[in-house]
PDB file of N, CA and C in Angstrom:
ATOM      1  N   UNK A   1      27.379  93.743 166.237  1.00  0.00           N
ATOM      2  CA  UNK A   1      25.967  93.925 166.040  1.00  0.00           C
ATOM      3  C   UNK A   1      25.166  92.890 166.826  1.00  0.00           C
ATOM      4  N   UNK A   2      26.031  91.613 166.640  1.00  0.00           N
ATOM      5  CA  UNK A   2      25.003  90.634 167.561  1.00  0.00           C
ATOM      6  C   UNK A   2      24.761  90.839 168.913  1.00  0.00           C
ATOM      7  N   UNK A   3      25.972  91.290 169.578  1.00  0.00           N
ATOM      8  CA  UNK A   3      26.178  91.827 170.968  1.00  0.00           C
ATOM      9  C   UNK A   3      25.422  92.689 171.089  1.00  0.00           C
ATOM     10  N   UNK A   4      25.124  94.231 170.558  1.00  0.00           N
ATOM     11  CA  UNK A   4      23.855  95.214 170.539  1.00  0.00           C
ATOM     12  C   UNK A   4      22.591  94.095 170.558  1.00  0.00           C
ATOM     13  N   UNK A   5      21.933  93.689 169.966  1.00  0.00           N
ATOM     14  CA  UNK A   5      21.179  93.212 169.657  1.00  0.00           C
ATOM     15  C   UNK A   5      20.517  91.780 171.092  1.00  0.00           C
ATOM     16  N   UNK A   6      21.775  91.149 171.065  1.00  0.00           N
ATOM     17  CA  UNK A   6      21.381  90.571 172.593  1.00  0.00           C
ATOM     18  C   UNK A   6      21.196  91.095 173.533  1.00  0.00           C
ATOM     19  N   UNK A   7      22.094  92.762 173.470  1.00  0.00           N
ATOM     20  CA  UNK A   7      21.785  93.297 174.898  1.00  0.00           C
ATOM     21  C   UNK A   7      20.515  93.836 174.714  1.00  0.00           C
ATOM     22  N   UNK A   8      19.625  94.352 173.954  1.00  0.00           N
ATOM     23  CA  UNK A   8      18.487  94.956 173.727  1.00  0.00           C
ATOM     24  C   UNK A   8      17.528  93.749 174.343  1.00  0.00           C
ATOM     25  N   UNK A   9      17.654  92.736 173.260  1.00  0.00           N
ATOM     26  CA  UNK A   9      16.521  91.783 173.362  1.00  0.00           C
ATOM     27  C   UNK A   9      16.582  91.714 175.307  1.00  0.00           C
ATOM     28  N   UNK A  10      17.840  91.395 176.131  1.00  0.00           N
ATOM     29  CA  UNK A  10      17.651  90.965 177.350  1.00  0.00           C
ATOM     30  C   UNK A  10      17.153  92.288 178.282  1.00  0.00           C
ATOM     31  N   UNK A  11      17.997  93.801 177.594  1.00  0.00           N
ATOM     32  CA  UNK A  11      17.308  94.913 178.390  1.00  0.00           C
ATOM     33  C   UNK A  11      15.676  94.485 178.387  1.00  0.00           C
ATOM     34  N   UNK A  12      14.898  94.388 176.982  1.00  0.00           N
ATOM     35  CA  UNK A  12      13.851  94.268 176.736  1.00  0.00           C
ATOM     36  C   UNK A  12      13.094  93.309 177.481  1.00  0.00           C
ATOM     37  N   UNK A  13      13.298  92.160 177.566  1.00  0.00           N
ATOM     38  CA  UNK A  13      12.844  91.067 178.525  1.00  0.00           C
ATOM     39  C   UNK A  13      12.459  91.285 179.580  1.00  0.00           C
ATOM     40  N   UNK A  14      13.707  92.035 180.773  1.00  0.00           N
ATOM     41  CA  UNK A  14      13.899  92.223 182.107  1.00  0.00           C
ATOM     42  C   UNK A  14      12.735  93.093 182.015  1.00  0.00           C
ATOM     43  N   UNK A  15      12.454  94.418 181.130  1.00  0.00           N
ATOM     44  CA  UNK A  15      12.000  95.795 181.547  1.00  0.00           C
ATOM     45  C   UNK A  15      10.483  95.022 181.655  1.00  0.00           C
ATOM     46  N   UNK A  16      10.010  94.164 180.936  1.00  0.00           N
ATOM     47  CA  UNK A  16       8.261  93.684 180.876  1.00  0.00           C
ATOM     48  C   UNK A  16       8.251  92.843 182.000  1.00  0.00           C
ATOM     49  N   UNK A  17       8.974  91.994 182.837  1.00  0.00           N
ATOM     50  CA  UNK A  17       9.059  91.705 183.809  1.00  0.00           C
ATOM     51  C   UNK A  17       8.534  92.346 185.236  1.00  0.00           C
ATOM     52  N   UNK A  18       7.483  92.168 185.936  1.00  0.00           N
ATOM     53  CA  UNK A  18       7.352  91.795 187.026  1.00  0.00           C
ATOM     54  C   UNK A  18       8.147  91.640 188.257  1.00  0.00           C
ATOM     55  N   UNK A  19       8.996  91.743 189.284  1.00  0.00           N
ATOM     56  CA  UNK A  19       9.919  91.253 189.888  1.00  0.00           C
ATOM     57  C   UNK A  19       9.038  90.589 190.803  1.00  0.00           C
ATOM     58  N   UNK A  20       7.601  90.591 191.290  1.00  0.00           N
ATOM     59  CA  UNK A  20       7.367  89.919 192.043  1.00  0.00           C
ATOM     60  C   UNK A  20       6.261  89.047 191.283  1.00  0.00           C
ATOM     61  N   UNK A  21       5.965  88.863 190.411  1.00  0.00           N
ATOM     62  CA  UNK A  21       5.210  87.758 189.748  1.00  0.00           C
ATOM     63  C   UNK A  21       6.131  86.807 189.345  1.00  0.00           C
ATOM     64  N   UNK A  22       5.647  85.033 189.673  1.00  0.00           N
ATOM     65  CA  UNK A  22       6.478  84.279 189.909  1.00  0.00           C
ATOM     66  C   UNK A  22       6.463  83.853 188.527  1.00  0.00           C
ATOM     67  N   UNK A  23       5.191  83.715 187.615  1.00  0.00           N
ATOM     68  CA  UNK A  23       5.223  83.317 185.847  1.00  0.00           C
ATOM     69  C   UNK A  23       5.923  84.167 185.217  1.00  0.00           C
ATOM     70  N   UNK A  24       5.658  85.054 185.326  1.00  0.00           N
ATOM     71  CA  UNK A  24       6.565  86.148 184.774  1.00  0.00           C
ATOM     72  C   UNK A  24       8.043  86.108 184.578  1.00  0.00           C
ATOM     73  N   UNK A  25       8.896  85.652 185.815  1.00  0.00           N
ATOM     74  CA  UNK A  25      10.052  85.683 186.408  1.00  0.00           C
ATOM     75  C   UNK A  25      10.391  84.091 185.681  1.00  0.00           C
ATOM     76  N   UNK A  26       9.800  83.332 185.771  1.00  0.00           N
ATOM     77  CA  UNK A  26       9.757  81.995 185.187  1.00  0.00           C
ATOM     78  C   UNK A  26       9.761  82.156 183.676  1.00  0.00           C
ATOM     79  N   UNK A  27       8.725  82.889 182.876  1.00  0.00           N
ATOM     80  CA  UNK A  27       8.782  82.277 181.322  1.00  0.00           C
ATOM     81  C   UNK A  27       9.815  83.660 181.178  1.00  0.00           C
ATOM     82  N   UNK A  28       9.709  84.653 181.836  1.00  0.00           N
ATOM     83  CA  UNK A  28      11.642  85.694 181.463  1.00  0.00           C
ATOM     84  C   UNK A  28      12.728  84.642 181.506  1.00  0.00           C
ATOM     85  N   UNK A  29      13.032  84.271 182.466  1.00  0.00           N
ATOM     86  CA  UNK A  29      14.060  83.608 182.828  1.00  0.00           C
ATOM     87  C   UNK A  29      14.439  82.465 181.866  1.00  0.00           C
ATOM     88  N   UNK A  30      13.343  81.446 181.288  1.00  0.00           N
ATOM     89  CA  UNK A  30      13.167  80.872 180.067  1.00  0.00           C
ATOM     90  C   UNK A  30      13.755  81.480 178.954  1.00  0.00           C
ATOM     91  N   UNK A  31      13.489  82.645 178.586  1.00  0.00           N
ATOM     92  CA  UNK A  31      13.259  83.516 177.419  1.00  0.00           C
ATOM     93  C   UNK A  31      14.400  84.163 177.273  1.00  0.00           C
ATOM     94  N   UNK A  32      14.978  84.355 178.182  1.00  0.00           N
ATOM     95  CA  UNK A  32      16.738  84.439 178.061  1.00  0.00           C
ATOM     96  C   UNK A  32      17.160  83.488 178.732  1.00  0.00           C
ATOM     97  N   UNK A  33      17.204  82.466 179.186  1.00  0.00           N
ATOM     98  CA  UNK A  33      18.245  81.164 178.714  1.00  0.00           C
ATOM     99  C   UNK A  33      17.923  80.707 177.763  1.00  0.00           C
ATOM    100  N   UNK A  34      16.959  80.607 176.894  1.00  0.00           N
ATOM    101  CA  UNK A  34      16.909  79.498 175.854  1.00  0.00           C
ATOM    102  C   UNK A  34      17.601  80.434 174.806  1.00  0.00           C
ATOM    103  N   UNK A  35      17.283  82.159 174.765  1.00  0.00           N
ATOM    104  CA  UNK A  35      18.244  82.309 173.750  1.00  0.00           C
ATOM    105  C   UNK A  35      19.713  82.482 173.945  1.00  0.00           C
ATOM    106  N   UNK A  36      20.142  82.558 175.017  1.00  0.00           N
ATOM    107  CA  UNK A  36      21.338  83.149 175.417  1.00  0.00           C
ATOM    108  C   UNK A  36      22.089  81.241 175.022  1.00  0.00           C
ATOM    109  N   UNK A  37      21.450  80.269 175.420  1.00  0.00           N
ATOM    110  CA  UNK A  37      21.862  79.014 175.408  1.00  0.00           C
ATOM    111  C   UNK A  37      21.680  78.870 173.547  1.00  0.00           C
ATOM    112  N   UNK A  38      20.709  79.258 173.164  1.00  0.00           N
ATOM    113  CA  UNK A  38      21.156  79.006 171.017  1.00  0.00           C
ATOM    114  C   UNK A  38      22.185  79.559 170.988  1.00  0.00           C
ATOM    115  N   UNK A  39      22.377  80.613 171.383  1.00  0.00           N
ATOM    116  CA  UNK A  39      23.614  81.483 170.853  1.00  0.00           C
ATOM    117  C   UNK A  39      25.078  80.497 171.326  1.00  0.00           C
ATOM    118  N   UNK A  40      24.905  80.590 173.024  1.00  0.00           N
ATOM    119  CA  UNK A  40      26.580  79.716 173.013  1.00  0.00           C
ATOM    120  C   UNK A  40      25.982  78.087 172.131  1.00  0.00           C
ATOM    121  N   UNK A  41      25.417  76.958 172.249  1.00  0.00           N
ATOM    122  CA  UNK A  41      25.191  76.533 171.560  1.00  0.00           C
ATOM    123  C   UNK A  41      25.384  76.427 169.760  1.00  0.00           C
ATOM    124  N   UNK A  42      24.807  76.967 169.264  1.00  0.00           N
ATOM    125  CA  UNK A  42      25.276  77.694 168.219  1.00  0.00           C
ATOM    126  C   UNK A  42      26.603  78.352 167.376  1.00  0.00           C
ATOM    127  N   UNK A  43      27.018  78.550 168.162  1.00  0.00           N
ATOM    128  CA  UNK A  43      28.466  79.055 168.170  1.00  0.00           C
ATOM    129  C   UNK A  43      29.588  78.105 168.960  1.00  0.00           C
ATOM    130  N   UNK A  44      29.216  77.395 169.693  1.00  0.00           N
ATOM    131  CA  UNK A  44      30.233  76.322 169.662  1.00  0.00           C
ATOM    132  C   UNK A  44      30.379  74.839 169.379  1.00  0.00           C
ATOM    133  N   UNK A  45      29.238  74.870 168.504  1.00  0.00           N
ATOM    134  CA  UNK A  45      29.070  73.531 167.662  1.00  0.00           C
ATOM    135  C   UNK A  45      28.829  73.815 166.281  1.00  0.00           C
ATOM    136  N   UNK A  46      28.788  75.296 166.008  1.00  0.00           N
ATOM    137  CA  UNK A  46      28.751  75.250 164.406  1.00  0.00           C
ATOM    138  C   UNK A  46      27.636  74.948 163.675  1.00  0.00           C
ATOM    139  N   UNK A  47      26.852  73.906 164.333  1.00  0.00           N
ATOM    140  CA  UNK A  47      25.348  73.197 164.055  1.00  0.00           C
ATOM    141  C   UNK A  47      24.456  74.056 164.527  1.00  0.00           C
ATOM    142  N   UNK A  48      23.403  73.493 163.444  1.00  0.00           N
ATOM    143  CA  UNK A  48      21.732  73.628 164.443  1.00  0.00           C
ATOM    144  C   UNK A  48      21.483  72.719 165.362  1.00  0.00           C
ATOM    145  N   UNK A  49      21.760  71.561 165.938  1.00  0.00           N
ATOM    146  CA  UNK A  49      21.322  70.804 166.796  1.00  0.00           C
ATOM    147  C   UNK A  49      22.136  70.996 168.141  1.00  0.00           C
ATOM    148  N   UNK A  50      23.167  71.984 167.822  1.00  0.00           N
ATOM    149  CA  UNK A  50      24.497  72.190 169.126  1.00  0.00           C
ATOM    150  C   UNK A  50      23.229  73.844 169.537  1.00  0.00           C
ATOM    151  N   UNK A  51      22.146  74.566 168.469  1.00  0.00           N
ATOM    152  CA  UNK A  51      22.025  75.707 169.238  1.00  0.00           C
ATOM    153  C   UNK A  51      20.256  75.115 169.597  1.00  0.00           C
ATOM    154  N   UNK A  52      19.877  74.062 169.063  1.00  0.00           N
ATOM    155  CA  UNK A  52      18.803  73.212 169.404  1.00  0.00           C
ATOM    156  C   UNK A  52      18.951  73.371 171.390  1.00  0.00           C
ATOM    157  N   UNK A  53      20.224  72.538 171.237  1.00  0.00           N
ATOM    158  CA  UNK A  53      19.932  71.789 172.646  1.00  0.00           C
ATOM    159  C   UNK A  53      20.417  72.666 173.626  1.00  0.00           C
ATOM    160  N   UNK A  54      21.238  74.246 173.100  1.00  0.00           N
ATOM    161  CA  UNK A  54      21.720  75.098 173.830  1.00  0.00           C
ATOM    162  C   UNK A  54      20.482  75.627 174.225  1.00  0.00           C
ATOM    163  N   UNK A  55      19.631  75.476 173.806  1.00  0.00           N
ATOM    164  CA  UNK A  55      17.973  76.534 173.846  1.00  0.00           C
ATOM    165  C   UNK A  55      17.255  75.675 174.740  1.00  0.00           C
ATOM    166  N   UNK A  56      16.952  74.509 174.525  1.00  0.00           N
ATOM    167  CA  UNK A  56      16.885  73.309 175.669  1.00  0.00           C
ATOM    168  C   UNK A  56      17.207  73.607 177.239  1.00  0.00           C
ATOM    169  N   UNK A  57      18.297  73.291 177.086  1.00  0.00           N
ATOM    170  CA  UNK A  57      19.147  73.654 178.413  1.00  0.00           C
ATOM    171  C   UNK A  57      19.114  75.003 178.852  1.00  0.00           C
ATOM    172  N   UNK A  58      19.273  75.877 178.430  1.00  0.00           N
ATOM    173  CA  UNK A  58      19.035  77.360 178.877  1.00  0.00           C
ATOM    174  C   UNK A  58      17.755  77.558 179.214  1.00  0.00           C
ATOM    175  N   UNK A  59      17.080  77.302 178.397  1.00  0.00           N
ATOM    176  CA  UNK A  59      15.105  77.368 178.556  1.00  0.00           C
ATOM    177  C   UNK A  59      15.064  77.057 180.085  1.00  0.00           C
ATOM    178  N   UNK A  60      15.167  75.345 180.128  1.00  0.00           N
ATOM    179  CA  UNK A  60      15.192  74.749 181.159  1.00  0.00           C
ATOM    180  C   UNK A  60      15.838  75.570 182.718  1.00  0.00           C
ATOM    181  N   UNK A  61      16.920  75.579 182.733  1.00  0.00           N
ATOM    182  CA  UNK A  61      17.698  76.293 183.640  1.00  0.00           C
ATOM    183  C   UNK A  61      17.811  77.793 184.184  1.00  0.00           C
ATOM    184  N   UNK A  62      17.019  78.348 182.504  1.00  0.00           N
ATOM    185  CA  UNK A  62      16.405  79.791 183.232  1.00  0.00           C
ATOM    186  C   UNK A  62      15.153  79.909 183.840  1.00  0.00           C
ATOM    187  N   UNK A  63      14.058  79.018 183.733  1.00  0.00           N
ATOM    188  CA  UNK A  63      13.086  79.031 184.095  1.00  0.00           C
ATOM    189  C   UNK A  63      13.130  78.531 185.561  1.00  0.00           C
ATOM    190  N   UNK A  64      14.226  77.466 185.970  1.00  0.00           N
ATOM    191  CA  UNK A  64      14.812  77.023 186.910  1.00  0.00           C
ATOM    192  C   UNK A  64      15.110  78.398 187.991  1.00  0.00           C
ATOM    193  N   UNK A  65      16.122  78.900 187.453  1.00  0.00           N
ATOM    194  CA  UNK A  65      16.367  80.136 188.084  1.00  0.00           C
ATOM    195  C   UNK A  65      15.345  81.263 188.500  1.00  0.00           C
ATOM    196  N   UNK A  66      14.635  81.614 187.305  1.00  0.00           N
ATOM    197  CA  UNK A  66      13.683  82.827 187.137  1.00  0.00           C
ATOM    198  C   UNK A  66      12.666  82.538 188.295  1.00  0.00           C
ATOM    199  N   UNK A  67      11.794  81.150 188.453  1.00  0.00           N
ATOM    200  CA  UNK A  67      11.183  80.744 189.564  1.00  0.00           C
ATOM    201  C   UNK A  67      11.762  80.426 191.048  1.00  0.00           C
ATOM    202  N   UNK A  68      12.987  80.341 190.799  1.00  0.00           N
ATOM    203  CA  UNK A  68      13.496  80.563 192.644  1.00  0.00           C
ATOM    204  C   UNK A  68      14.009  81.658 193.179  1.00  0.00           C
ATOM    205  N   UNK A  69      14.052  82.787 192.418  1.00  0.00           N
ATOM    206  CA  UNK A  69      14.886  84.206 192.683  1.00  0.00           C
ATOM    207  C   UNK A  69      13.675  85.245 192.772  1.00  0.00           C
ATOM    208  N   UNK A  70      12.254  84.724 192.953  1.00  0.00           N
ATOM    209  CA  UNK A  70      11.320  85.473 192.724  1.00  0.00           C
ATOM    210  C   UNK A  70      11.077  86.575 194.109  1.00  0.00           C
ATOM    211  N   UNK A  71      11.058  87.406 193.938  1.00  0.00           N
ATOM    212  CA  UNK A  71      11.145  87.888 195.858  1.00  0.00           C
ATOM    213  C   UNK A  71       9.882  87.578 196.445  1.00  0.00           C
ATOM    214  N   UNK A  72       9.602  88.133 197.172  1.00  0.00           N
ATOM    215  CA  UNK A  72       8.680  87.936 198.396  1.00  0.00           C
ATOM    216  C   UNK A  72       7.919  86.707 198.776  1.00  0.00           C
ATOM    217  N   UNK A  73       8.735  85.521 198.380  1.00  0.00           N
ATOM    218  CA  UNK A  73       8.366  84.345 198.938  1.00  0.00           C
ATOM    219  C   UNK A  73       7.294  83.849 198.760  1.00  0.00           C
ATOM    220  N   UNK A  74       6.345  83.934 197.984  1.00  0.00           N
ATOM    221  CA  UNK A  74       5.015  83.543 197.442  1.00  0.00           C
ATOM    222  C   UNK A  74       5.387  82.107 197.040  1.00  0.00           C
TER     223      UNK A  74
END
């Protein structure tokens, strides 16, 4: 069920997305790493502070991503 449920939330994400708006592509990209990072987080520390900092780091690193993969070079 959790697996359904992540894949929705990320189908869902991508589909409101923009491919050429660079905020867009940025707070998406956020918006699935920070949850995709609670979840491993979360699940491999057992804790809230292991899916704290998984959300942290994913946030961080998708927004990272989401803003350099933006097309048309703007």
């Amino acid at each position: 069920m959790k697996r359904v449920l992540a894949l929705g939330l990320l189908t869902a994400a991508l589909a409101a997305c923009d491919p050429y708006n660079r905020t867009d592509r940025t707070v998406g990209g956020a918006a699935i790493g920070a949850g995709t990072g609670a979840i491993i987080g979360g699940l491999a520390s057992g804790r809230a502070g292991g899916a704290l900092a998984g959300a942290a780091i994913g946030g961080v690193g998708g927004a990272i991503v989401g803003n350099a993969t933006t097309p048309g070079g703007r």
